[in-house]
C-alpha atoms as a PDB file:
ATOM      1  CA  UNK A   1     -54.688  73.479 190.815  1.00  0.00           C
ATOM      2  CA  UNK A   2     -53.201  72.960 187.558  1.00  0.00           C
ATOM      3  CA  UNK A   3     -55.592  71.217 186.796  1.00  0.00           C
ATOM      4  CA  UNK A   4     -58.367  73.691 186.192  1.00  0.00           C
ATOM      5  CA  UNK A   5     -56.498  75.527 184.582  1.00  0.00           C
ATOM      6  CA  UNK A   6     -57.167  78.777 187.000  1.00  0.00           C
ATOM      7  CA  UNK A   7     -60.396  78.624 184.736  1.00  0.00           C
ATOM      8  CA  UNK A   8     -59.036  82.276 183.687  1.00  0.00           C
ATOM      9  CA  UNK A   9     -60.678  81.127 180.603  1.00  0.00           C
ATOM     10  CA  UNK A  10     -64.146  80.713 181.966  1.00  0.00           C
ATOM     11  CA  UNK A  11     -63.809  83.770 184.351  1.00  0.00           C
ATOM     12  CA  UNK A  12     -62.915  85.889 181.154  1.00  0.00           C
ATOM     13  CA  UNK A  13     -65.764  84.553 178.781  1.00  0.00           C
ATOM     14  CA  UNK A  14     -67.797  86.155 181.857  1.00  0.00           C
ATOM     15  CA  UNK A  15     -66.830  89.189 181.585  1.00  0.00           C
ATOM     16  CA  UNK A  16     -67.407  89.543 177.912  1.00  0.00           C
ATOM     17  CA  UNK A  17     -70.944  88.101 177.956  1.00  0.00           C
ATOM     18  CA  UNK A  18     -71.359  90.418 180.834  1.00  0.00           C
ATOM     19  CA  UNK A  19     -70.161  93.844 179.456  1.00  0.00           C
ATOM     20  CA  UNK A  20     -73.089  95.266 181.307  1.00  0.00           C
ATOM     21  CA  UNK A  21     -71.475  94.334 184.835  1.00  0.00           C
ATOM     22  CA  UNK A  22     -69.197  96.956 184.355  1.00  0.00           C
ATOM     23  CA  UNK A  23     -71.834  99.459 185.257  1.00  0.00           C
ATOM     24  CA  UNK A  24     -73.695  97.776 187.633  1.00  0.00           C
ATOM     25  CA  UNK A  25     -73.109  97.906 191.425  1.00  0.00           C
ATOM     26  CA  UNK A  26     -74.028  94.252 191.877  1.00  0.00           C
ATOM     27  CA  UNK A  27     -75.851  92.106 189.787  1.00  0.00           C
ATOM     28  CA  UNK A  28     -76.532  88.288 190.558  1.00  0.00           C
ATOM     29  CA  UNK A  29     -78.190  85.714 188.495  1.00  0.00           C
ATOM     30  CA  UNK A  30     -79.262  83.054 190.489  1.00  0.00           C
ATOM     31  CA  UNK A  31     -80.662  79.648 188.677  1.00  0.00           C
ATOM     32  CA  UNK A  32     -81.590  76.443 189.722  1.00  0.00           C
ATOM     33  CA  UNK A  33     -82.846  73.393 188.197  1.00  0.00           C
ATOM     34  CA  UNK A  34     -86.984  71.487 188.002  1.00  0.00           C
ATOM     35  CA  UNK A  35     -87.760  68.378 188.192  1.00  0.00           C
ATOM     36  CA  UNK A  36     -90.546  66.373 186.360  1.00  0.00           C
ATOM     37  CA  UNK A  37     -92.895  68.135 187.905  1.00  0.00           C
ATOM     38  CA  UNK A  38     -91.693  71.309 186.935  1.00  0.00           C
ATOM     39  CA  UNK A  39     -91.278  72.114 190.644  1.00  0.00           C
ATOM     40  CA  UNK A  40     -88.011  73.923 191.751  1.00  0.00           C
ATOM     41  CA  UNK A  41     -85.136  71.295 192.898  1.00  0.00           C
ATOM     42  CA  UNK A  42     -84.539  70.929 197.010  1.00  0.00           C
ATOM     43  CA  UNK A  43     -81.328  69.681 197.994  1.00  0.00           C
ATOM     44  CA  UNK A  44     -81.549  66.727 200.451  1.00  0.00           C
ATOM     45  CA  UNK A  45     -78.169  65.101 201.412  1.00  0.00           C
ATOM     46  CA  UNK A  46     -74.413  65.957 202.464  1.00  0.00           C
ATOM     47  CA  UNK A  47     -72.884  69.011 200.542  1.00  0.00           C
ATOM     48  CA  UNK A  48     -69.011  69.162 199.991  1.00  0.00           C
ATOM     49  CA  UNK A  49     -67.305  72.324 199.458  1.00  0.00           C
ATOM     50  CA  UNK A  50     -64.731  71.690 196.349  1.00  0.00           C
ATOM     51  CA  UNK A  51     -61.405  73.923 197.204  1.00  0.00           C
ATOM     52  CA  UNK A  52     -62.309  77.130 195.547  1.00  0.00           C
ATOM     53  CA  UNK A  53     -60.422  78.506 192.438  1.00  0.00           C
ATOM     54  CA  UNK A  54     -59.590  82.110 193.359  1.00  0.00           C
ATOM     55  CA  UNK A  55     -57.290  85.012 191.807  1.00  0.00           C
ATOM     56  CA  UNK A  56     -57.031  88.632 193.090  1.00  0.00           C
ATOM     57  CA  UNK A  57     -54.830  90.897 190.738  1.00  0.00           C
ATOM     58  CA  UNK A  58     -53.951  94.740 190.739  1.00  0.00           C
ATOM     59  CA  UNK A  59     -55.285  96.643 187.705  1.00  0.00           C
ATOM     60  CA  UNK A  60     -52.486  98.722 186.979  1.00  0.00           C
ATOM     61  CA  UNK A  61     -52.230 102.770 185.088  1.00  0.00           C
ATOM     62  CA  UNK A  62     -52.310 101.163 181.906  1.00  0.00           C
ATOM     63  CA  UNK A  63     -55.414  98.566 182.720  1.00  0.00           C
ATOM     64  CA  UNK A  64     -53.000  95.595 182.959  1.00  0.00           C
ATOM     65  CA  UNK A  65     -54.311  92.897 185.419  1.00  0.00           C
ATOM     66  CA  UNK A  66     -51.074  92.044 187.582  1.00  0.00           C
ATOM     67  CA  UNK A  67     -51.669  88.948 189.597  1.00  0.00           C
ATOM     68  CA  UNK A  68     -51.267  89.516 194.072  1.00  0.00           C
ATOM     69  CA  UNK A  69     -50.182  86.140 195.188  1.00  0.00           C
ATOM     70  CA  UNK A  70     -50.658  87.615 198.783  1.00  0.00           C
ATOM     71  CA  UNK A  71     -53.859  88.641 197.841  1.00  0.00           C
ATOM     72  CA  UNK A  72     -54.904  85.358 196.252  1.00  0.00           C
ATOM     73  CA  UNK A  73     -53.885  82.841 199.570  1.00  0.00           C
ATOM     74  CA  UNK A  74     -55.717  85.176 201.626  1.00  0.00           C
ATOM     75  CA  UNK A  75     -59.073  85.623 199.615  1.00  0.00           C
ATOM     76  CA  UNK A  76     -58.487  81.242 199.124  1.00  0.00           C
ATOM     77  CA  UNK A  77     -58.289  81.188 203.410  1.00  0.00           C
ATOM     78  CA  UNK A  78     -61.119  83.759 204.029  1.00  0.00           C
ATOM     79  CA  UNK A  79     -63.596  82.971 201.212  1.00  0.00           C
ATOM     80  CA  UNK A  80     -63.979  79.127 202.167  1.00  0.00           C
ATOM     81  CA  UNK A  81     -64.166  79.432 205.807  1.00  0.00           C
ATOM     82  CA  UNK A  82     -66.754  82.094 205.201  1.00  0.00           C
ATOM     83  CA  UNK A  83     -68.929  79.500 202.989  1.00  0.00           C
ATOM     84  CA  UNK A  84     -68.547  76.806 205.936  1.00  0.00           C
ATOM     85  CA  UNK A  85     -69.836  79.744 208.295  1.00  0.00           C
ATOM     86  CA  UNK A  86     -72.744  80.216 206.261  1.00  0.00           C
ATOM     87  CA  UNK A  87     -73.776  77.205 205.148  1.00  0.00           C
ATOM     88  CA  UNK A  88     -73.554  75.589 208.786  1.00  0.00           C
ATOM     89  CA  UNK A  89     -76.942  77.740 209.152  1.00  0.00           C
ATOM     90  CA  UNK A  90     -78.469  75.961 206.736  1.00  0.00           C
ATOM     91  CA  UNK A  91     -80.299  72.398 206.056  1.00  0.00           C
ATOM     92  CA  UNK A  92     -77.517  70.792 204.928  1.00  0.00           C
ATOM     93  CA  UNK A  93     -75.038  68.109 206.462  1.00  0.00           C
ATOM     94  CA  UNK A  94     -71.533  69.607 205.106  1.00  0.00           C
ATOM     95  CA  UNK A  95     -68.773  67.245 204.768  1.00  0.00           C
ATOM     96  CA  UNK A  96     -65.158  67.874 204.992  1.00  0.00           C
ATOM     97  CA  UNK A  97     -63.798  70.001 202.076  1.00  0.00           C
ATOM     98  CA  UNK A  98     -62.036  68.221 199.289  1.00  0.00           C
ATOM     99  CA  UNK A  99     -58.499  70.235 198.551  1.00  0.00           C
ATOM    100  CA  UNK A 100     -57.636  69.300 194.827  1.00  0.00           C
ATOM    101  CA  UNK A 101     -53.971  68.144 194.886  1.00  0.00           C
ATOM    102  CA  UNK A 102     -51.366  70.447 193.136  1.00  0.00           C
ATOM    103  CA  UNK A 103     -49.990  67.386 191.352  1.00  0.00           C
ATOM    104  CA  UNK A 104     -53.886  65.874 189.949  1.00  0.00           C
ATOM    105  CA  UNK A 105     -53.629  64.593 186.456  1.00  0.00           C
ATOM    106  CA  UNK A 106     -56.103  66.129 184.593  1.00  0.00           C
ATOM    107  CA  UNK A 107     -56.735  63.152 182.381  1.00  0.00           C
ATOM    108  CA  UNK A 108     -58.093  61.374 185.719  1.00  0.00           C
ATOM    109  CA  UNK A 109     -61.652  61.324 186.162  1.00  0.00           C
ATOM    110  CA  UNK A 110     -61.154  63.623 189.157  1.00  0.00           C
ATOM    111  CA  UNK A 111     -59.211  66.020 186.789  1.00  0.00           C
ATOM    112  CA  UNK A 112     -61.869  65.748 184.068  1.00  0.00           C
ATOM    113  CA  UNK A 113     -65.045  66.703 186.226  1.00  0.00           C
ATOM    114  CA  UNK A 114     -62.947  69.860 187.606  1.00  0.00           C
ATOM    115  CA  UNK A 115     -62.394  70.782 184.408  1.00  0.00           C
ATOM    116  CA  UNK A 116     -65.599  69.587 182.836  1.00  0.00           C
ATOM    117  CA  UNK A 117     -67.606  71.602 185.380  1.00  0.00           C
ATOM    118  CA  UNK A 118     -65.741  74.810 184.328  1.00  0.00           C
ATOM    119  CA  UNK A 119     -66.916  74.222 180.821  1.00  0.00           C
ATOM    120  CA  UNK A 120     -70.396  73.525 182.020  1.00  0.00           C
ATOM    121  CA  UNK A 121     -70.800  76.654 184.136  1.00  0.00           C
ATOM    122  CA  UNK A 122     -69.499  78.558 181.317  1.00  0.00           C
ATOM    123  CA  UNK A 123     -71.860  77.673 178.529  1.00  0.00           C
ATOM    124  CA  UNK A 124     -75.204  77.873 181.672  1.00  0.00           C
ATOM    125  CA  UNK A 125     -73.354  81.617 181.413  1.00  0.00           C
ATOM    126  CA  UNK A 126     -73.277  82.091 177.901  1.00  0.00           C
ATOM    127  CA  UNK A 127     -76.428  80.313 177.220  1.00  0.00           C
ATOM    128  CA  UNK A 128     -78.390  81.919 179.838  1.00  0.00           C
ATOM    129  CA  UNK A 129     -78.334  85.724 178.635  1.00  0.00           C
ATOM    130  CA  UNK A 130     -81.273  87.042 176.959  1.00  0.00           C
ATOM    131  CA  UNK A 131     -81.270  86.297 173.080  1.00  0.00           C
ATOM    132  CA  UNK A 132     -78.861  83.481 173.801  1.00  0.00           C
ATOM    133  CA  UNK A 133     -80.897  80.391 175.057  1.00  0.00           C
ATOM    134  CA  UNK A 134     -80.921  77.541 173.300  1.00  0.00           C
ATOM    135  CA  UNK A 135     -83.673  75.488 172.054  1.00  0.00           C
ATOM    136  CA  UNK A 136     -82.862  72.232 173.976  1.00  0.00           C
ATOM    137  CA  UNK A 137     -82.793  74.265 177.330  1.00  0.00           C
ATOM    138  CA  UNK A 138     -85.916  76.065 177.081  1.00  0.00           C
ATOM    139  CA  UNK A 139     -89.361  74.700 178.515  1.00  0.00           C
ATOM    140  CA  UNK A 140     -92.812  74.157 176.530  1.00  0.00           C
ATOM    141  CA  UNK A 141     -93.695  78.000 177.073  1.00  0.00           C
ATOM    142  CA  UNK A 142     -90.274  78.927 175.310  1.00  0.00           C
ATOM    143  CA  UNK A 143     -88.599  79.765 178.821  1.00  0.00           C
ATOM    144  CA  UNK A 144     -85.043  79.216 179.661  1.00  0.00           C
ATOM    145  CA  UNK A 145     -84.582  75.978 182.434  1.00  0.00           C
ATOM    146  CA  UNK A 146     -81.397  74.312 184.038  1.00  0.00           C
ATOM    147  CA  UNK A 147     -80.940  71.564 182.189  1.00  0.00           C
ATOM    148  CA  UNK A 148     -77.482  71.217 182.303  1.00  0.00           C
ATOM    149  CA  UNK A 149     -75.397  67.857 183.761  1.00  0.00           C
ATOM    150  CA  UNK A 150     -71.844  66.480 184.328  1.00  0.00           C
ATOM    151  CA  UNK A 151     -73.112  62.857 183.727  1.00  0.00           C
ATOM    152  CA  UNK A 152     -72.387  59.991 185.713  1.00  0.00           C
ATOM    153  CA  UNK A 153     -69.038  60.454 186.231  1.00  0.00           C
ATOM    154  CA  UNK A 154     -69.327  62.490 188.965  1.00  0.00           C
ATOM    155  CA  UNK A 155     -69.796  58.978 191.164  1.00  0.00           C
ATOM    156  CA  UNK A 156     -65.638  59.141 191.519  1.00  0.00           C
ATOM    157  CA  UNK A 157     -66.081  62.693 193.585  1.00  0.00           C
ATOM    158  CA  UNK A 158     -68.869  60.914 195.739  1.00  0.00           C
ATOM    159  CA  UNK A 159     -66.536  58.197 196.599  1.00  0.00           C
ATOM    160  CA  UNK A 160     -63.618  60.313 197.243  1.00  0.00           C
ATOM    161  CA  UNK A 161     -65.788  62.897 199.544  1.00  0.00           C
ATOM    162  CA  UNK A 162     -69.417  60.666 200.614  1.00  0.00           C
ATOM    163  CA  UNK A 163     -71.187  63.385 199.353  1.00  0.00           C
ATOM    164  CA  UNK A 164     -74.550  64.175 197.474  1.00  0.00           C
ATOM    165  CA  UNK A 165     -73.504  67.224 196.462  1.00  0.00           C
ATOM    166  CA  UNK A 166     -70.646  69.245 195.258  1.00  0.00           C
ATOM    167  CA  UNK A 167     -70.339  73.055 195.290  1.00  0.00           C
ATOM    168  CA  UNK A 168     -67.519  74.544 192.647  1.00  0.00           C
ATOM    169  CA  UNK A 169     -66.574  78.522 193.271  1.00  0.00           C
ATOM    170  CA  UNK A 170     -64.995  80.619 190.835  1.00  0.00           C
ATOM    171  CA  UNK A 171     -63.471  84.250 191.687  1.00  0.00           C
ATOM    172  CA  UNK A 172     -61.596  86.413 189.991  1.00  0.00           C
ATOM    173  CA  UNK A 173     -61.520  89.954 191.539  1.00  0.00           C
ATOM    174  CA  UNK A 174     -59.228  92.952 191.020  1.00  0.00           C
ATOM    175  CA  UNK A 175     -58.222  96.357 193.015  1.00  0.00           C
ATOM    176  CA  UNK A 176     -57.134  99.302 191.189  1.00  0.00           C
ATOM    177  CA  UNK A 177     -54.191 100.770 191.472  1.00  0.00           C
ATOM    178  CA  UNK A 178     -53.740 104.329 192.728  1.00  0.00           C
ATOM    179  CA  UNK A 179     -52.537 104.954 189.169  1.00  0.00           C
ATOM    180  CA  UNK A 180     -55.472 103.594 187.686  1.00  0.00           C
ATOM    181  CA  UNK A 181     -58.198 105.337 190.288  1.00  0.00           C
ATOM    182  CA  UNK A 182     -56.964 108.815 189.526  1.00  0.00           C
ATOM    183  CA  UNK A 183     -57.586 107.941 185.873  1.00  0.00           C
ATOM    184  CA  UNK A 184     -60.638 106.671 186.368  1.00  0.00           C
ATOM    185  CA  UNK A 185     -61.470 109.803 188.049  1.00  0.00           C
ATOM    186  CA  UNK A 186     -60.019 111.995 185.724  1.00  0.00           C
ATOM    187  CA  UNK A 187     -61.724 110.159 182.662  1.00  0.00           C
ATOM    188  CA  UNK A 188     -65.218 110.335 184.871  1.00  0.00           C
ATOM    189  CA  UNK A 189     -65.173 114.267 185.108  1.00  0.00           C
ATOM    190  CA  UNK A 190     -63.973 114.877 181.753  1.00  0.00           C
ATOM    191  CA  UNK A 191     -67.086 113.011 180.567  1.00  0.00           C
ATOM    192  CA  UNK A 192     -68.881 114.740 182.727  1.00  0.00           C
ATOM    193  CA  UNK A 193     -67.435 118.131 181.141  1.00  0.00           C
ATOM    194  CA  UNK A 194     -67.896 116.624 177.408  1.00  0.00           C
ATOM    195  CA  UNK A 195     -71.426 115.986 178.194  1.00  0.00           C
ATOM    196  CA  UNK A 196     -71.240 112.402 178.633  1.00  0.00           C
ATOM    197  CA  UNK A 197     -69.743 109.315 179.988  1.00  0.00           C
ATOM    198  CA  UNK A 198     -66.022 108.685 179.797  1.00  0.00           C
ATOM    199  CA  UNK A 199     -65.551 105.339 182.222  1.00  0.00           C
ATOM    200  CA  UNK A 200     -62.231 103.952 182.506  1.00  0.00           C
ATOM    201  CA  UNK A 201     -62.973 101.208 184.410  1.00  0.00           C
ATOM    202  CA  UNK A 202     -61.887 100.261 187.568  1.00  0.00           C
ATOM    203  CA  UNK A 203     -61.492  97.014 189.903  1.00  0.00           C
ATOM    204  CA  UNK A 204     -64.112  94.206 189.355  1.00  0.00           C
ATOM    205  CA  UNK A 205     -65.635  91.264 191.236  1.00  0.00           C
ATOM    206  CA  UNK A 206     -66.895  88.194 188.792  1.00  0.00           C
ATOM    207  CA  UNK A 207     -68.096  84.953 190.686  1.00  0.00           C
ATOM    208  CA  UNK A 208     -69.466  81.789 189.816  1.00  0.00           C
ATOM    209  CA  UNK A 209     -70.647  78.889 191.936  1.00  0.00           C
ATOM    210  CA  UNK A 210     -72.626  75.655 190.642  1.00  0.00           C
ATOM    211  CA  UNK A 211     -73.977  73.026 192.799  1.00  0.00           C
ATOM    212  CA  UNK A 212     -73.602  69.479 191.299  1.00  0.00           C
ATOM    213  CA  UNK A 213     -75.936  66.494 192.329  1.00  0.00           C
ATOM    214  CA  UNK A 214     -73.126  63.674 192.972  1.00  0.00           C
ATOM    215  CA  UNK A 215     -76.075  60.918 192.427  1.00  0.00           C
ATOM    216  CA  UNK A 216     -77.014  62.161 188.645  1.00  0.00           C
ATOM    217  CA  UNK A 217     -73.995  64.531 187.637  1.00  0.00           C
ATOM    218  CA  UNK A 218     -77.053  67.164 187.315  1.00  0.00           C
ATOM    219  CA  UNK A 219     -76.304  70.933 188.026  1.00  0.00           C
ATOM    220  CA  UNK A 220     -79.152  71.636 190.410  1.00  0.00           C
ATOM    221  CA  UNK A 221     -78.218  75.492 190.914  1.00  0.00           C
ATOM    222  CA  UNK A 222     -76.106  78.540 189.985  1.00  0.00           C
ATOM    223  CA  UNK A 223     -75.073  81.170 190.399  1.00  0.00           C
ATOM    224  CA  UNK A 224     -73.100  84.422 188.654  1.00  0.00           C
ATOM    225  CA  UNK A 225     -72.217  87.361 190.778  1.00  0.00           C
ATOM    226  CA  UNK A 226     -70.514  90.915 189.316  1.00  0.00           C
ATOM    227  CA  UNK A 227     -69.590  93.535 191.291  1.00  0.00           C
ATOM    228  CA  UNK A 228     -67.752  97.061 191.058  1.00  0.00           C
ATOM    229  CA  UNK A 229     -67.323  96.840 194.843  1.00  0.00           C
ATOM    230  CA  UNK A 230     -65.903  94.614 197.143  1.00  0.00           C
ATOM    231  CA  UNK A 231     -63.005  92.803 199.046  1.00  0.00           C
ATOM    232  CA  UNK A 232     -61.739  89.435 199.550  1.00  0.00           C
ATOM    233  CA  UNK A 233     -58.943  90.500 201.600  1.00  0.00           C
ATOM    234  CA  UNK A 234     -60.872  90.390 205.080  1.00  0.00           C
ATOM    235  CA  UNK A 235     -63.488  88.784 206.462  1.00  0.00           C
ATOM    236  CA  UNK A 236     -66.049  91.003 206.542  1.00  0.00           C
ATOM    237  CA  UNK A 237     -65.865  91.400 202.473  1.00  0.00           C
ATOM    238  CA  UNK A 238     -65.652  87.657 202.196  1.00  0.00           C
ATOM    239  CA  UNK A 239     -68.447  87.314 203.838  1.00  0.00           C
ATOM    240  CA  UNK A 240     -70.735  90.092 201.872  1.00  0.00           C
ATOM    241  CA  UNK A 241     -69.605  88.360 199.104  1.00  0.00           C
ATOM    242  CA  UNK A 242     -70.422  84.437 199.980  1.00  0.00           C
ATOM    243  CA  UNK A 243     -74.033  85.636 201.035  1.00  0.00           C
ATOM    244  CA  UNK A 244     -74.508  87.057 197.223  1.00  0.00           C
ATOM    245  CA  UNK A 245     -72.783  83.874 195.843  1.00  0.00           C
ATOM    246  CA  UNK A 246     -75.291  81.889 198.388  1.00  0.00           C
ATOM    247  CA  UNK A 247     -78.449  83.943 197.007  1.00  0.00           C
ATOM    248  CA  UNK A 248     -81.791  81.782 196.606  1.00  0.00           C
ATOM    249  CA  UNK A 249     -80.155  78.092 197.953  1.00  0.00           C
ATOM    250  CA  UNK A 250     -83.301  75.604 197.092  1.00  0.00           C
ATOM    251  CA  UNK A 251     -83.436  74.404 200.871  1.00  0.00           C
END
């Protein structure tokens, strides 16, 4: 997964642009794509789930984010078997998952879409917050659209998986520490004395998940999720958190 680069990159620009998630008890930002018509993108086809890029880390005392290996292989066994759950209820044909090999050269064309969706998903982030849009990806009424694509490159993942479609999911989610709750606490109530709000910050759940058209390298939908709550470390938060990453699916 060197190849990605762990998109810590991408997962941080997230949480700037998304200061406000940090009071929030879940937001999601659902998008997807039009076609000519202006009417909303369906997906018709085979959907393969692309191995998942997923960190969990410990927010220590002093804020520092200290990556949980443990954590991580368990979140990257529960999260993707809790997708396949839920999307075998849907309309789709789901093909076996592709696993991107540990030893992938990223100057492949495999390597480059990976890492070429990562940049895409960032900038429909960036690009998508109010104040933000830009002029090519806004409609005749001034509106933001998805008008975002991977070009035709994408054809190499079709081969390789007989796909339509690709799904990409990012994670990064972190715990605090029993350090770092008792500050937050303590910071919370002294606020409270002062008069005002004095949030430490605690743990935090940022997602992102993109579905790619295989046939045009067009990003047909996505997704952004933020939470102060949640756990990838069992099932049952895996799967609270794969039905807000699967929110508004154009089926």
């Amino acid at each position: 997964m060197n190849v990605r680069g762990r998109a810590a990159g991408l997962l941080a620009g997230i949480v700037l642009s998304l200061a406000l998630a940090s009071t929030a008890h879940a937001l999601t930002r659902p998008k997807v794509a039009r076609d000519s018509n202006g009417q909303s993108v369906r997906l018709d086809g085979s959907l393969v789930l692309v191995e998942p890029d997923i960190e969990l880390s410990l927010v220590t005392a002093g804020g520092l984010h200290e990556p949980r290996k443990d954590w991580s292989e368990t979140a990257r066994r529960l999260l993707p078997a809790a997708l396949r759950r839920e999307l075998a209820g849907r309309s789709l044909q789901l093909q076996p998952d592709f696993d991107i090999p540990d030893d992938l050269d990223p100057a492949s064309t495999l390597g480059q879409i990976v890492r070429l969706n990562e940049a895409v998903a960032l900038s429909i982030t960036q690009y998508s917050q109010p104040g933000s849009q830009l002029a090519t990806k806004r409609d005749p009424r001034g509106r933001a659209r998805m008008d975002w694509s991977l070009g035709p490159g994408v054809a190499t993942l079709r081969e390789a998986t007989g796909a339509d479609y690709a799904m990409f999911v990012y994670v990064r989610d972190s715990y605090a520490s029993g350090g770092r709750t008792a500050l937050r606490v303590f910071g919370l109530l002294l606020g409270a004395a002062m008069g005002g709000v004095l949030d430490i910050g605690g743990g935090l759940q940022v997602g992102v998940a993109t579905i790619v058209d295989l046939r045009s390298g067009q990003v047909v939908w996505y997704n952004l999720i933020a939470n102060q709550s949640g756990d990838l470390r069992d099932e049952d938060g895996a799967r609270k958190t794969v039905r807000q990453v699967l929110q508004k699916l154009p089926l």
